[in-house]
PDB file of N, CA and C in Angstrom:
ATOM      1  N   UNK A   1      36.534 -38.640  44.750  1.00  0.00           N
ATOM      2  CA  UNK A   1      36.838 -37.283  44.386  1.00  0.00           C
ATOM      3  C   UNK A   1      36.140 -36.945  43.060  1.00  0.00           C
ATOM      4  N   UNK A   2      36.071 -35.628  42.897  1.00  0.00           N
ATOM      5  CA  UNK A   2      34.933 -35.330  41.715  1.00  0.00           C
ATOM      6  C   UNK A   2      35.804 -35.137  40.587  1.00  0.00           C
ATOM      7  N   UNK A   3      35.452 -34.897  39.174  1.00  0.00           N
ATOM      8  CA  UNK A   3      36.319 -34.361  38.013  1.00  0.00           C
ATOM      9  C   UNK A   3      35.817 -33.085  37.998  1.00  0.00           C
ATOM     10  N   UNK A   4      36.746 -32.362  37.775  1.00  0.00           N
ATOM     11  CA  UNK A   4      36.680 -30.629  37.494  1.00  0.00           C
ATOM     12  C   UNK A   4      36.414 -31.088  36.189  1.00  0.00           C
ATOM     13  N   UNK A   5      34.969 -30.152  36.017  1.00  0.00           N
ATOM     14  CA  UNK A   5      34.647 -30.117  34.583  1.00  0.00           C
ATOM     15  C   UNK A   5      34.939 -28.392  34.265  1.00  0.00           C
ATOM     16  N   UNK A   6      35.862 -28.324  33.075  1.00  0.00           N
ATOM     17  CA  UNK A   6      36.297 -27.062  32.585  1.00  0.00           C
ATOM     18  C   UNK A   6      34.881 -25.975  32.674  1.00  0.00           C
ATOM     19  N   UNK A   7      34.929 -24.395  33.095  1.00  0.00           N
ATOM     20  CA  UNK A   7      33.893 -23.945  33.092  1.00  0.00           C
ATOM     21  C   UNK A   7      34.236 -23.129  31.507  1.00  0.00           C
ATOM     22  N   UNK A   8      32.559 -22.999  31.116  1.00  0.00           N
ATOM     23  CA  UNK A   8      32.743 -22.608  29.400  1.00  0.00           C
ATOM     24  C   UNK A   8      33.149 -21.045  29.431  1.00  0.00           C
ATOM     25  N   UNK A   9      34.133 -20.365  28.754  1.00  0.00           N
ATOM     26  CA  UNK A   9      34.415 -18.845  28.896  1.00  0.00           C
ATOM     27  C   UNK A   9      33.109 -18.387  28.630  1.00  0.00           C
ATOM     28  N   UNK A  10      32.828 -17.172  29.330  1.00  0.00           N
ATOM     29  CA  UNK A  10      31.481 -16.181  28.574  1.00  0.00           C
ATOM     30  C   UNK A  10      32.584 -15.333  27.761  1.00  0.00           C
ATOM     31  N   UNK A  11      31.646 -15.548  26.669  1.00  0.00           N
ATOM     32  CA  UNK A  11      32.711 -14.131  25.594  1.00  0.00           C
ATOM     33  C   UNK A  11      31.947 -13.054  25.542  1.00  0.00           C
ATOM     34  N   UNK A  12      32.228 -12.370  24.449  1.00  0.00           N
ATOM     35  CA  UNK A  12      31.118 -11.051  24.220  1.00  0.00           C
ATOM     36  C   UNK A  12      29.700 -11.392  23.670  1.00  0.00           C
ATOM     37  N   UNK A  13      29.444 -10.859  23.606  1.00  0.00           N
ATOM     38  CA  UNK A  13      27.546 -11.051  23.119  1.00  0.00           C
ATOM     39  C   UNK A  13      27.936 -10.494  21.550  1.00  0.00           C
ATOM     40  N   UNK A  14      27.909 -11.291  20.317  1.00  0.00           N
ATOM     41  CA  UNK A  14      28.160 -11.189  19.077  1.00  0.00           C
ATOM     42  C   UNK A  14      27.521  -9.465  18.278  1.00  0.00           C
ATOM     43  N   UNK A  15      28.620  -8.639  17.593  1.00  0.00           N
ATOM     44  CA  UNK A  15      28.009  -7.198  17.789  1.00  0.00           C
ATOM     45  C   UNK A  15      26.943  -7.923  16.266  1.00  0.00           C
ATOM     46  N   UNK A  16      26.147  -6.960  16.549  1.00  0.00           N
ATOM     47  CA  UNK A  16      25.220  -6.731  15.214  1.00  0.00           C
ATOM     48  C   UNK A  16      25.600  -5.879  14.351  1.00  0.00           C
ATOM     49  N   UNK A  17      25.287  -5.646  13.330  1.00  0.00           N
ATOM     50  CA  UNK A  17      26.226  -5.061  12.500  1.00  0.00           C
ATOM     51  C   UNK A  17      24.959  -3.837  11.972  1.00  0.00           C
ATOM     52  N   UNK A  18      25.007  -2.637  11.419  1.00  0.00           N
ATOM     53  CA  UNK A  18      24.110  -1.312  10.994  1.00  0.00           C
ATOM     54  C   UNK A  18      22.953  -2.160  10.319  1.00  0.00           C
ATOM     55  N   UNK A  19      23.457  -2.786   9.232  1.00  0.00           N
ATOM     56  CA  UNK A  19      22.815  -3.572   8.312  1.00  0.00           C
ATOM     57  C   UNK A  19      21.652  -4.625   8.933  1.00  0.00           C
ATOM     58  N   UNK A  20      22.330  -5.447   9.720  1.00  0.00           N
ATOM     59  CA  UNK A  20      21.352  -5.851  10.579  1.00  0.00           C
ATOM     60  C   UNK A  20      20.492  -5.181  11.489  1.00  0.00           C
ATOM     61  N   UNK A  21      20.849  -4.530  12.270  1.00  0.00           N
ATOM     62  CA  UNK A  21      19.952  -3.505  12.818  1.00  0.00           C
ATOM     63  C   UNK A  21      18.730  -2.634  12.153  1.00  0.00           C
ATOM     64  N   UNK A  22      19.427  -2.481  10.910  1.00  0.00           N
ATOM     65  CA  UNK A  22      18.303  -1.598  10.044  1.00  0.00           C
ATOM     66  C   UNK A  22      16.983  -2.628   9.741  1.00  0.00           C
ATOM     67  N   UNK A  23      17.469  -3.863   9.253  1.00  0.00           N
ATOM     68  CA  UNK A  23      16.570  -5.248   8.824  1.00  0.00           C
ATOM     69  C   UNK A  23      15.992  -5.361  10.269  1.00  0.00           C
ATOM     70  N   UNK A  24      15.922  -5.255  11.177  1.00  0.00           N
ATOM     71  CA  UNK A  24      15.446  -5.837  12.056  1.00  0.00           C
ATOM     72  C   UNK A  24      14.277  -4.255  12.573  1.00  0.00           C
ATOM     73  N   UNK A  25      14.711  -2.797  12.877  1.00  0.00           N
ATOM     74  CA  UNK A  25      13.882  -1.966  12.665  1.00  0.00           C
ATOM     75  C   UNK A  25      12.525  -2.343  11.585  1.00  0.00           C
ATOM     76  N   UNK A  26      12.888  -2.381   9.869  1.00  0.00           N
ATOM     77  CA  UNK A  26      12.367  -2.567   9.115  1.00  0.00           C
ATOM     78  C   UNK A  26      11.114  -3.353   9.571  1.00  0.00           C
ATOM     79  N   UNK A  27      12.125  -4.863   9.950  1.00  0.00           N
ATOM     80  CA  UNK A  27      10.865  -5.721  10.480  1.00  0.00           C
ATOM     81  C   UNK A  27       9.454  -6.026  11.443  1.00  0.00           C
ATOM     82  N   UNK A  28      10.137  -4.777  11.986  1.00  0.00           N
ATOM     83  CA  UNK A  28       9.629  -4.102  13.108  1.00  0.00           C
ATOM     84  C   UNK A  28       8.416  -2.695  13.194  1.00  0.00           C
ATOM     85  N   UNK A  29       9.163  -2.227  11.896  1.00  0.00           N
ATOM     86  CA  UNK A  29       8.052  -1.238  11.059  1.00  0.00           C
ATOM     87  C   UNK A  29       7.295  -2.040  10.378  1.00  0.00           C
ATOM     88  N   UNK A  30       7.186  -2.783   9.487  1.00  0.00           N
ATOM     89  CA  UNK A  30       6.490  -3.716   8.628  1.00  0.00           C
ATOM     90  C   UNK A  30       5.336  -4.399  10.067  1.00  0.00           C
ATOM     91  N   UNK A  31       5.595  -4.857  10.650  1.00  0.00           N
ATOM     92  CA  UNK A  31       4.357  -5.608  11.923  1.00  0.00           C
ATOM     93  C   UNK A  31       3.347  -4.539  12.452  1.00  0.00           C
ATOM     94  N   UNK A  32       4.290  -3.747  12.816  1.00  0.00           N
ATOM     95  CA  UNK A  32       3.072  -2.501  13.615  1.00  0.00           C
ATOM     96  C   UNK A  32       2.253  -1.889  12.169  1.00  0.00           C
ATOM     97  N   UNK A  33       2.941  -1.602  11.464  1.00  0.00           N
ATOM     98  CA  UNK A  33       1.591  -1.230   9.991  1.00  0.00           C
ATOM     99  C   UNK A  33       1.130  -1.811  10.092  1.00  0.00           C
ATOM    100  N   UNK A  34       1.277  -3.304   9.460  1.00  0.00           N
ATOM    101  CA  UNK A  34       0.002  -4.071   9.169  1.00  0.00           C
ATOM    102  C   UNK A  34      -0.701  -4.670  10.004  1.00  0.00           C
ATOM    103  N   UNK A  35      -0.146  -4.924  11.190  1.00  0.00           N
ATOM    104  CA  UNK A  35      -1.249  -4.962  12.047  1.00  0.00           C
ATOM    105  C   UNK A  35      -2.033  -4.193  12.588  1.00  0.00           C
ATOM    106  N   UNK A  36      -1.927  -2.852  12.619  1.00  0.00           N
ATOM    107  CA  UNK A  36      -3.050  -2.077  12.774  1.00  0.00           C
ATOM    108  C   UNK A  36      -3.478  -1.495  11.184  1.00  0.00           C
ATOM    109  N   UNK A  37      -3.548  -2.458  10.533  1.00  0.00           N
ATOM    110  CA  UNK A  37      -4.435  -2.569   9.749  1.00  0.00           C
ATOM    111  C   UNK A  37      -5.206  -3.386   9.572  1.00  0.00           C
ATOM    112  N   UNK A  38      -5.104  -4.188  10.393  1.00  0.00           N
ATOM    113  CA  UNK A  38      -6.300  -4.999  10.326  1.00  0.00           C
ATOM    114  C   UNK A  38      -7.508  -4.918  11.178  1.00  0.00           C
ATOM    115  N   UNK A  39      -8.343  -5.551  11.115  1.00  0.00           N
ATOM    116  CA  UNK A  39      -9.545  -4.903  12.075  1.00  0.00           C
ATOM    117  C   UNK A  39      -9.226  -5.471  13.325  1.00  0.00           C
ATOM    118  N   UNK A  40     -10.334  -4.778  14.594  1.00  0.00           N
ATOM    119  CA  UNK A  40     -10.082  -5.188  15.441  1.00  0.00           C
ATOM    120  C   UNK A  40     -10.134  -6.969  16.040  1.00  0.00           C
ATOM    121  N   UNK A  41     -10.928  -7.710  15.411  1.00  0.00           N
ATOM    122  CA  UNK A  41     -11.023  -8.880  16.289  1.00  0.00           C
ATOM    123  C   UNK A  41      -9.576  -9.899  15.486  1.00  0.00           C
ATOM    124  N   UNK A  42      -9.439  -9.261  14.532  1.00  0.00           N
ATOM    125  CA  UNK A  42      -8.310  -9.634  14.197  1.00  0.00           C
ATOM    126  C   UNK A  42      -7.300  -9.634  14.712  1.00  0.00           C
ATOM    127  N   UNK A  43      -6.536  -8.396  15.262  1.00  0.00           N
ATOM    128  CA  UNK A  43      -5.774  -7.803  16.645  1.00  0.00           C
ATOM    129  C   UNK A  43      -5.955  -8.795  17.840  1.00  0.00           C
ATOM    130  N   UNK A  44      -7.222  -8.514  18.078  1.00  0.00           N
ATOM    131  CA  UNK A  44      -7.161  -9.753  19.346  1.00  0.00           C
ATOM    132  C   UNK A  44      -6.913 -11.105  19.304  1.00  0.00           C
ATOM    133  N   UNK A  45      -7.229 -11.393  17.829  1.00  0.00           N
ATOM    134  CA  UNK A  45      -7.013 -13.757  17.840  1.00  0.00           C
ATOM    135  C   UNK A  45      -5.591 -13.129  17.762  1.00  0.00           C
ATOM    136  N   UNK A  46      -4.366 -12.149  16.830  1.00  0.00           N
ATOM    137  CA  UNK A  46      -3.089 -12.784  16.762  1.00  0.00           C
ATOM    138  C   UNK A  46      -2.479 -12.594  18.395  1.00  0.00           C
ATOM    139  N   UNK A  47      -3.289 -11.543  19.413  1.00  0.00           N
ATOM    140  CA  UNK A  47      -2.224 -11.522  20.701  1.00  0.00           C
ATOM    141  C   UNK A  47      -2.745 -13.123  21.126  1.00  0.00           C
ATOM    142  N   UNK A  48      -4.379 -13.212  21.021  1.00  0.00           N
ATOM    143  CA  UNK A  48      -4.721 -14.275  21.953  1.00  0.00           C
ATOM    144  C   UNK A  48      -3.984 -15.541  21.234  1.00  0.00           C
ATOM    145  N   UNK A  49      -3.892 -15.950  19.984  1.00  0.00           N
ATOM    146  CA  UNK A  49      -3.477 -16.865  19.496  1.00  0.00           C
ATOM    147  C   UNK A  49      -2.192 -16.826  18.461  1.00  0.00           C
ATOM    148  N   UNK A  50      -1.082 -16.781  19.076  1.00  0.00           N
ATOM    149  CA  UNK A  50      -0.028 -16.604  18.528  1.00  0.00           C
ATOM    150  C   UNK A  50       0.769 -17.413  17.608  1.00  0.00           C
ATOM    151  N   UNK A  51       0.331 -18.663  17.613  1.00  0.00           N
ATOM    152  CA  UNK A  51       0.032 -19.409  16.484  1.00  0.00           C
ATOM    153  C   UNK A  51      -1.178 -20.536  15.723  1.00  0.00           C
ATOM    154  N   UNK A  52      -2.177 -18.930  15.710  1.00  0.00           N
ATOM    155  CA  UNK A  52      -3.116 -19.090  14.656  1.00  0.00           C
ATOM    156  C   UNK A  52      -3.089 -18.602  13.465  1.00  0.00           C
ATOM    157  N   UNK A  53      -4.103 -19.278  12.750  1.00  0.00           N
ATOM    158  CA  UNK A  53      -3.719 -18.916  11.043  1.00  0.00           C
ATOM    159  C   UNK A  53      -3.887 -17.083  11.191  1.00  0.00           C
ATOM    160  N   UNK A  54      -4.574 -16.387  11.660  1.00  0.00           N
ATOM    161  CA  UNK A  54      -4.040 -15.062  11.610  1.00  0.00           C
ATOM    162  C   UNK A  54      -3.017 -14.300  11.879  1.00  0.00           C
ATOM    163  N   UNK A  55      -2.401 -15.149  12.984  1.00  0.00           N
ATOM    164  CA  UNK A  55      -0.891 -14.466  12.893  1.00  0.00           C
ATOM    165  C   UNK A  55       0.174 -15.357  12.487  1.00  0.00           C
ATOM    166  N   UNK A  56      -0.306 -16.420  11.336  1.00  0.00           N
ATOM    167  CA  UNK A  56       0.407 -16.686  10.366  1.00  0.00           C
ATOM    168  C   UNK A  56       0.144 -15.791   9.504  1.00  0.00           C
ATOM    169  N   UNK A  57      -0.641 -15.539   8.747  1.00  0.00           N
ATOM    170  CA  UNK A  57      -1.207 -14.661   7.813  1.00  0.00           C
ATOM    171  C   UNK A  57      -0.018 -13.170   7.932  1.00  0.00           C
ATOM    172  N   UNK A  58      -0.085 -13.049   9.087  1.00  0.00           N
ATOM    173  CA  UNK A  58       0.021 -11.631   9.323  1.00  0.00           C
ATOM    174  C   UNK A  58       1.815 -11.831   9.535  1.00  0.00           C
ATOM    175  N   UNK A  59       2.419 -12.729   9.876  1.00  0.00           N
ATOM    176  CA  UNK A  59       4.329 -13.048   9.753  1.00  0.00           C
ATOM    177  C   UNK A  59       4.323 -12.983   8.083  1.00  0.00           C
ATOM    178  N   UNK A  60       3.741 -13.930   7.399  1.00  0.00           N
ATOM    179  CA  UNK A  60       3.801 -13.864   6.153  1.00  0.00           C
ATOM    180  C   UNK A  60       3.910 -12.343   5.319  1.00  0.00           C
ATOM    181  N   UNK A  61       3.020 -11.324   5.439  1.00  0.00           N
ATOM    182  CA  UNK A  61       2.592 -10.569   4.995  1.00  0.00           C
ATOM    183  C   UNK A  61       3.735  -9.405   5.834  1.00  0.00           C
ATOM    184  N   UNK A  62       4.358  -9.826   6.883  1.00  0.00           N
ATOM    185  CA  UNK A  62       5.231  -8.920   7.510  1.00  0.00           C
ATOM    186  C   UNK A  62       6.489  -9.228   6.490  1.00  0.00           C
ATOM    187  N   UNK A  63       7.088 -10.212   6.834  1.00  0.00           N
ATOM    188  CA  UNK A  63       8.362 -10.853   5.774  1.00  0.00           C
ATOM    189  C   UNK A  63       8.411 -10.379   4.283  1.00  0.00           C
ATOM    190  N   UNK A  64       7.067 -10.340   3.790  1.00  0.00           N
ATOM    191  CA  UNK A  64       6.888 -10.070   2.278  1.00  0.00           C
ATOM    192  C   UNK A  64       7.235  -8.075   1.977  1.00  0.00           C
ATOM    193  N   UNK A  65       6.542  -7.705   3.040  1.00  0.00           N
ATOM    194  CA  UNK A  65       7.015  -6.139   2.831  1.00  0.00           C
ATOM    195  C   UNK A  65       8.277  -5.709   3.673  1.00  0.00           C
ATOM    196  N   UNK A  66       9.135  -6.265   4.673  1.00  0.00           N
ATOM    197  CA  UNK A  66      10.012  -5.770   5.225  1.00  0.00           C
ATOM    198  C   UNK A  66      10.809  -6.183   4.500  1.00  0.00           C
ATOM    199  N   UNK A  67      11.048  -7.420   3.510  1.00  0.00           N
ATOM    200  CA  UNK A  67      12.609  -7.818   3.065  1.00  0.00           C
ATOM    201  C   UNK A  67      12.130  -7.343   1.053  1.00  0.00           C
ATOM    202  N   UNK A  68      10.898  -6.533   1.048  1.00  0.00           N
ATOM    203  CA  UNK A  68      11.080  -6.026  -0.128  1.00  0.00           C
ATOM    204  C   UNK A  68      11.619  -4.453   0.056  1.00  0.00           C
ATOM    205  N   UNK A  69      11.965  -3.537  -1.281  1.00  0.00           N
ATOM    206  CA  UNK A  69      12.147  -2.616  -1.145  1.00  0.00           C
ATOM    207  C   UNK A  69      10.931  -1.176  -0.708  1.00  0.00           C
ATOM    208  N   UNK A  70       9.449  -1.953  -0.891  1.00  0.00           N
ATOM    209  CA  UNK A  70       8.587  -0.863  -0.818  1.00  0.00           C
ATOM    210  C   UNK A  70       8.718   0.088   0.513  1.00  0.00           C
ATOM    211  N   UNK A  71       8.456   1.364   0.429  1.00  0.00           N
ATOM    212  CA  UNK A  71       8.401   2.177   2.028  1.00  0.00           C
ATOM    213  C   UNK A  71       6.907   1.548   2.635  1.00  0.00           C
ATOM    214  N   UNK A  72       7.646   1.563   3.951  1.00  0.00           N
ATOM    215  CA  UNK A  72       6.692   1.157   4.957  1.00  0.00           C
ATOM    216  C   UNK A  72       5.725   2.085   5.242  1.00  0.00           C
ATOM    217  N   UNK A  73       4.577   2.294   4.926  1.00  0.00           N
ATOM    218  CA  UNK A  73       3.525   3.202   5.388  1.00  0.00           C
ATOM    219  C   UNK A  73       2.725   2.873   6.708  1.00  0.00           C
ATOM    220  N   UNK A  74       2.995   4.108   7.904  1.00  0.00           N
ATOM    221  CA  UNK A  74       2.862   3.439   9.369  1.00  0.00           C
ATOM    222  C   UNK A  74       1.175   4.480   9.085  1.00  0.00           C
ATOM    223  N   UNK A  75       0.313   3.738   9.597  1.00  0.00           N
ATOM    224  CA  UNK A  75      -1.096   4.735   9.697  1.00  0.00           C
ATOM    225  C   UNK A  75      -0.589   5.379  11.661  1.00  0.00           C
ATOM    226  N   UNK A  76      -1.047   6.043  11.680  1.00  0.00           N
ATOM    227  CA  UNK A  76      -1.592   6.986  12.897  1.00  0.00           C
ATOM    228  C   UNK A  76      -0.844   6.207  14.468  1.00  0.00           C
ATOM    229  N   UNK A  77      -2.127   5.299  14.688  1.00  0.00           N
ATOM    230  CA  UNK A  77      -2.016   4.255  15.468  1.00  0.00           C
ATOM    231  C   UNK A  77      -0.492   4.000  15.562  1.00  0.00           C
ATOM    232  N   UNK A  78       0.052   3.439  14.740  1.00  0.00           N
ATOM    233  CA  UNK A  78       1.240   2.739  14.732  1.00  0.00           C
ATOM    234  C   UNK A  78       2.789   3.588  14.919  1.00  0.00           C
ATOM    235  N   UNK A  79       2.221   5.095  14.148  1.00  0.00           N
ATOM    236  CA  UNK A  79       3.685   5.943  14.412  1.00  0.00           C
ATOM    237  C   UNK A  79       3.254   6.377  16.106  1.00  0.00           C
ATOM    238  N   UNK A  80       1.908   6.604  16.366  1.00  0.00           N
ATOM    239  CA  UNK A  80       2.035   6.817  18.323  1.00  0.00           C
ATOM    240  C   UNK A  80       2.466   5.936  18.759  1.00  0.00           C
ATOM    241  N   UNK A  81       2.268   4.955  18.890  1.00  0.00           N
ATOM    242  CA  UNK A  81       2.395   3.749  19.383  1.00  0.00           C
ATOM    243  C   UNK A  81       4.499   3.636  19.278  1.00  0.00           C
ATOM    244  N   UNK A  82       5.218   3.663  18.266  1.00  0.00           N
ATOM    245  CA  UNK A  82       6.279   3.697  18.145  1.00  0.00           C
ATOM    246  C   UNK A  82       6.887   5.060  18.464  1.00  0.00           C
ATOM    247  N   UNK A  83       6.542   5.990  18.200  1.00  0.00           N
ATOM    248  CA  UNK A  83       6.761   7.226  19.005  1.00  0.00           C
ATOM    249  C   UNK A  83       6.831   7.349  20.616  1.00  0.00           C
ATOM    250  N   UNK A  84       5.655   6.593  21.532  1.00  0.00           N
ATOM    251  CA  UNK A  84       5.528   6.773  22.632  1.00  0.00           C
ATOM    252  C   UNK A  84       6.821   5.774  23.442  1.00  0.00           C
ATOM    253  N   UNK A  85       6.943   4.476  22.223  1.00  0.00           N
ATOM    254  CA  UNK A  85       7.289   3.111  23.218  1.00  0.00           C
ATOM    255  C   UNK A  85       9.096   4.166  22.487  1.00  0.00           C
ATOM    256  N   UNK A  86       9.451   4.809  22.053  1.00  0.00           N
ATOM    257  CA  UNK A  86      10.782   5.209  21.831  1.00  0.00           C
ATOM    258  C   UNK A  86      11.758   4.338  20.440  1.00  0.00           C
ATOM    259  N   UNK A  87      10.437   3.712  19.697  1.00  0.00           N
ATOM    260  CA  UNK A  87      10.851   3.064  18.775  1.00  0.00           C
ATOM    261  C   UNK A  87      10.885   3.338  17.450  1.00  0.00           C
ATOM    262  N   UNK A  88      10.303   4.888  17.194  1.00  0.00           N
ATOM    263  CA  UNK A  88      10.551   5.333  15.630  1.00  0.00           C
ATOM    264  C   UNK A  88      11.993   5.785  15.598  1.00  0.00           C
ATOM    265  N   UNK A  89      11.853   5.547  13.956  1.00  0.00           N
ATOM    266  CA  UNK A  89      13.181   5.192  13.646  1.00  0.00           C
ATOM    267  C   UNK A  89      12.956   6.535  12.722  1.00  0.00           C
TER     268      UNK A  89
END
């Protein structure tokens, strides 16, 4: 005969809190700037190579302006791009 192994409860999915949500927008504004600021073949190694030194470069440089206080300046590219996908904030 088998042992009933207890099944694990599903609980709720942990809420996020405004604060977090905002940090995580932020972080989210901070990537699309600076990456379309960079040139194009640049754009292409961080999709093609997602952990190459350019899109190390480019996490680094995301982290450094989203968890400071400066405003995020989105160029062109980046407010369509978040405009279209339903993600400006």
């Amino acid at each position: 005969m088998k042992e009933s192994i207890p099944k694990k409860k599903r609980g709720r999915k942990p809420k996020i809190s405004e604060e977090q949500l905002q940090m995580a927008r932020r972080y989210e504004m901070a990537w699309y700037a600076l990456y379309y600021k960079k040139p194009v073949f640049a754009q292409k190694l961080i999709v093609e190579e997602p952990d190459g030194r350019h899109a190390n470069d480019l996490t680094k440089e995301v982290r450094k302006l989203a968890e400071s206080n400066r405003k995020i300046e989105l160029i062109d590219k980046a407010k369509h791009y978040l405009e279209a996908s339903g993600k400006f904030y």
